[in-house]
Protein backbone atom coordinates (compact mmCIF):
# COMPACT_ATOMS: atom_id res chain seq x y z
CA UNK A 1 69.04 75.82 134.29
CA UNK A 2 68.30 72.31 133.08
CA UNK A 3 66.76 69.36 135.75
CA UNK A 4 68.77 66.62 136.47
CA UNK A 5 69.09 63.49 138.03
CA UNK A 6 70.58 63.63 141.29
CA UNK A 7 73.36 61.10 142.12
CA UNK A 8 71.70 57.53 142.47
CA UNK A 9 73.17 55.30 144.71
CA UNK A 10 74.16 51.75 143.43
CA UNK A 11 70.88 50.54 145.42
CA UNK A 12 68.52 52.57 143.43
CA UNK A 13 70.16 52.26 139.75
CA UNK A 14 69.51 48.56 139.72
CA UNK A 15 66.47 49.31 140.92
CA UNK A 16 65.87 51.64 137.96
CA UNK A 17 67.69 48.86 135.68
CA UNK A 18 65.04 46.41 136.97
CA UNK A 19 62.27 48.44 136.54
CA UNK A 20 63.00 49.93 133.22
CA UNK A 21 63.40 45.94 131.55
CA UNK A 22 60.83 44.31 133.01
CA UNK A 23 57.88 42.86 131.12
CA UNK A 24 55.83 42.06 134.49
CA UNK A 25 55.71 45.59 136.13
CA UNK A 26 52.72 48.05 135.36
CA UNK A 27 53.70 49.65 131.91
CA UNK A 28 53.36 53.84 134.08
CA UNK A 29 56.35 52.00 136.15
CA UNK A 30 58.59 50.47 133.35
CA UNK A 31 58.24 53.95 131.82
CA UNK A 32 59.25 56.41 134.51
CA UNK A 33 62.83 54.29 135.24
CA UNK A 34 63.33 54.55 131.66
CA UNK A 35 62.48 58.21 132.18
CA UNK A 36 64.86 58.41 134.92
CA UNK A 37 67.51 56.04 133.06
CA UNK A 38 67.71 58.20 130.08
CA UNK A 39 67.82 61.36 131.76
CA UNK A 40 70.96 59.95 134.05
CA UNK A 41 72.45 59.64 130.32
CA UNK A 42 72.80 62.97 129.95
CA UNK A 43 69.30 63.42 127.77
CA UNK A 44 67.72 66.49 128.19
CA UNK A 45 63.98 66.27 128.83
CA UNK A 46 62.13 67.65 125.54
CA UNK A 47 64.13 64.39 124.06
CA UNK A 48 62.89 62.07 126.78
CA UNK A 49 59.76 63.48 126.10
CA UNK A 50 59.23 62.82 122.69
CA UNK A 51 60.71 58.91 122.96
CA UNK A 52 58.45 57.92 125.48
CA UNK A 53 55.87 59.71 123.84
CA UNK A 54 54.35 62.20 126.78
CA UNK A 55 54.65 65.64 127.79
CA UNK A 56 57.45 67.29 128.73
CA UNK A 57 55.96 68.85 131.99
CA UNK A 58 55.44 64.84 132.64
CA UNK A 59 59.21 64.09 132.73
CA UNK A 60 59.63 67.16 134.99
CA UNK A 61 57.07 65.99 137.75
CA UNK A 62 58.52 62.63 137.59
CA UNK A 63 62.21 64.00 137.67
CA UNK A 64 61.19 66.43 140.38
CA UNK A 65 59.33 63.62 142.76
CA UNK A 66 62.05 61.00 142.47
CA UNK A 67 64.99 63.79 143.52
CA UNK A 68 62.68 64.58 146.28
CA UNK A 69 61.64 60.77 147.57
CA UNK A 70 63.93 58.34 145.64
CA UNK A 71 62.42 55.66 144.49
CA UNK A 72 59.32 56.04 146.46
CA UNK A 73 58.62 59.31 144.59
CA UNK A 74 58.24 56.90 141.20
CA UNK A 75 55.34 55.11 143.46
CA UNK A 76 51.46 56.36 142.34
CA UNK A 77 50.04 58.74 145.08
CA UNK A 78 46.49 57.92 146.40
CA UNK A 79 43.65 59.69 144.56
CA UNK A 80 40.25 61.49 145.87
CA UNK A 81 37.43 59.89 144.89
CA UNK A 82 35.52 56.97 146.00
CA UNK A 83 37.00 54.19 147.35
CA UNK A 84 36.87 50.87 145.95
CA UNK A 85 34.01 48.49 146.12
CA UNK A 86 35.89 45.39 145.55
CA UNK A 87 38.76 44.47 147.57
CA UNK A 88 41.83 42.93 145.42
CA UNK A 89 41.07 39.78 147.22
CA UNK A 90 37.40 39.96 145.93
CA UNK A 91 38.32 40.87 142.26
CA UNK A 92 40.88 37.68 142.41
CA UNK A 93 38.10 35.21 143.68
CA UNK A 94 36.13 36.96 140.24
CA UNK A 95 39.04 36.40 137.79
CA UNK A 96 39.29 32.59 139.34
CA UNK A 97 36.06 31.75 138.99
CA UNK A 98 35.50 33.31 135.76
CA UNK A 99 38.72 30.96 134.94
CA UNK A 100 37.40 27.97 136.19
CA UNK A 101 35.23 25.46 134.33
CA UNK A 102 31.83 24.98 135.74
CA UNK A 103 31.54 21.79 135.62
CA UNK A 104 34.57 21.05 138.32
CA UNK A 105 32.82 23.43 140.22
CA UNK A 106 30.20 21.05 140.35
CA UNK A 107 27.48 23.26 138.04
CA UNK A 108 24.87 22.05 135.49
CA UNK A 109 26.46 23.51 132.10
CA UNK A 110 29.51 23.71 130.94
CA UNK A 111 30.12 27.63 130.26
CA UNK A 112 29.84 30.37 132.03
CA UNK A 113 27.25 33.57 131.06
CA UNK A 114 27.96 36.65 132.94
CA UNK A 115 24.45 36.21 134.51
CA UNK A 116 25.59 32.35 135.95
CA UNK A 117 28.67 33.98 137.28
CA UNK A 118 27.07 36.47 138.90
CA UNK A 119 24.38 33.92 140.72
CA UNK A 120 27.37 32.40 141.36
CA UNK A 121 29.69 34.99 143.05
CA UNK A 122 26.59 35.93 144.94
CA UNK A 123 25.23 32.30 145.91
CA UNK A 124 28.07 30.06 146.78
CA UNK A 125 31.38 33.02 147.36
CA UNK A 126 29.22 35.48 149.36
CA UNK A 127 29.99 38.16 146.78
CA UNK A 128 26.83 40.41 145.71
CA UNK A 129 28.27 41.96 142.19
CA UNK A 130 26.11 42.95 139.18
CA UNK A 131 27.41 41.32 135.78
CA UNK A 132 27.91 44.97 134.58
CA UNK A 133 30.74 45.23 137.21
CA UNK A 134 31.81 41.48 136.43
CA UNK A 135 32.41 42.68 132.96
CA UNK A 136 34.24 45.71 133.92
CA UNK A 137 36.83 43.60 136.38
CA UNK A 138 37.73 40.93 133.11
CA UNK A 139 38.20 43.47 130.88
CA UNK A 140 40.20 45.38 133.24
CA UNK A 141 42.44 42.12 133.90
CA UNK A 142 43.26 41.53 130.27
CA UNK A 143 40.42 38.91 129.70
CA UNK A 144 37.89 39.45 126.80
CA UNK A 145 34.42 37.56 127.47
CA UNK A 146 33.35 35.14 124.89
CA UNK A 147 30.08 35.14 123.55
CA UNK A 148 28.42 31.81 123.74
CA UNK A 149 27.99 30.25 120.00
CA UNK A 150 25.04 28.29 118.90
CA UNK A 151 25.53 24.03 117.92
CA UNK A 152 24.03 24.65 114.34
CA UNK A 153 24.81 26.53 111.25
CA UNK A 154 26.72 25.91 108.35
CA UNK A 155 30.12 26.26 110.23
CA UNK A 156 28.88 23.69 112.68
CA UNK A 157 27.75 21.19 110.29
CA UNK A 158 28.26 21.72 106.81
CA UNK A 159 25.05 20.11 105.43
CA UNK A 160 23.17 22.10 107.72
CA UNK A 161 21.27 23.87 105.13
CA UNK A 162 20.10 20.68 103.07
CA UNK A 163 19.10 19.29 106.66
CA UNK A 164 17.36 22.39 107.45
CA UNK A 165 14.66 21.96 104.71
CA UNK A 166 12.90 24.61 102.64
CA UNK A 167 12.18 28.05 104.13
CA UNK A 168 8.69 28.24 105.62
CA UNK A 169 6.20 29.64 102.54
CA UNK A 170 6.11 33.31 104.54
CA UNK A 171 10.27 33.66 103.04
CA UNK A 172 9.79 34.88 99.53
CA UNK A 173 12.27 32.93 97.28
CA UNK A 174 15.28 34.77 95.41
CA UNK A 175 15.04 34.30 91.51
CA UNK A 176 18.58 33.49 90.18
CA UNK A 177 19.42 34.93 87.20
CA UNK A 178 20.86 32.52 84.62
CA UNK A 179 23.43 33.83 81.69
């Protein structure tokens, strides 16, 4: 005997409608309301399988828990493990300051270095966090960090190199070959 869908009550399926368009929800929930969607169509679960791209024993659980628990059962369950060491409010007052430009904040340079972050976090927010961690929390957000660039070289300035001068005498010159 096939799963399906219990009846969903007018509530719930624009709910699911919701859910399964938006752009702003956590991609895991956007997909299971399109799981649930498409099996309410009448398609059979290998099929939902294979266009959202997991396995079928996923659709199942995910069919199974939101029969059970509604839309509730579509919710992630708490997992073992440690818990976390940030609090969401901490991690925000990371992603803001890693945002904001140091010099409003009243600071000597004008970019930020995950080590000057850090001191930062630590010194003036009250917020002990290694830069390894920093890293982990930007990444994790959606933000890559920049490595800082240098004011010379070529792309700088493009005399650079006639401004630079000869190579000290320890360089050995290249020969070019003339044709």
């Amino acid at each position: 005997m096939a799963l399906e869908v219990r009846p969903l009550t007018a509530e719930e399926e624009a709910e699911l409608r919701r859910r399964a368009a938006s752009r702003t929800l956590p991609a895991r929930a956007v997909e299971r309301a399109k799981m649930i969607m498409l099996l309410r169509d009448g398609e059979r679960v290998p099929v939902v399988a294979g266009r959202l791209g997991v396995g079928a024993d996923v659709v199942r659980g995910w069919l199974k828990r939101f029969n059970a628990a509604g839309l509730d059962g579509l919710q992630d369950r708490p997992r073992s493990g440690r818990p976390a060491t940030y609090t969401p409010e901490q991690v925000g007052v990371v992603v803001e300051a890693s945002l904001t430009n140091p010099e409003a904040l009243g600071l000597p340079f004008a970019s930020w270095t995950l080590d000057r972050l850090a001191a930062y976090l630590a010194e003036v927010r009250g917020i002990p966090i290694k830069r390894t961690r920093i890293d982990e929390i930007l990444v994790s957000e959606g933000l890559r960090w920049r490595t800082q660039e240098t004011w010379f070289g070529e792309r700088v300035d493009p005399a650079f190199a006639e401004k630079r001068g000869p190579s000290s005498r320890s360089t050995p010159r290249h020969l070019r070959v003339v044709q």
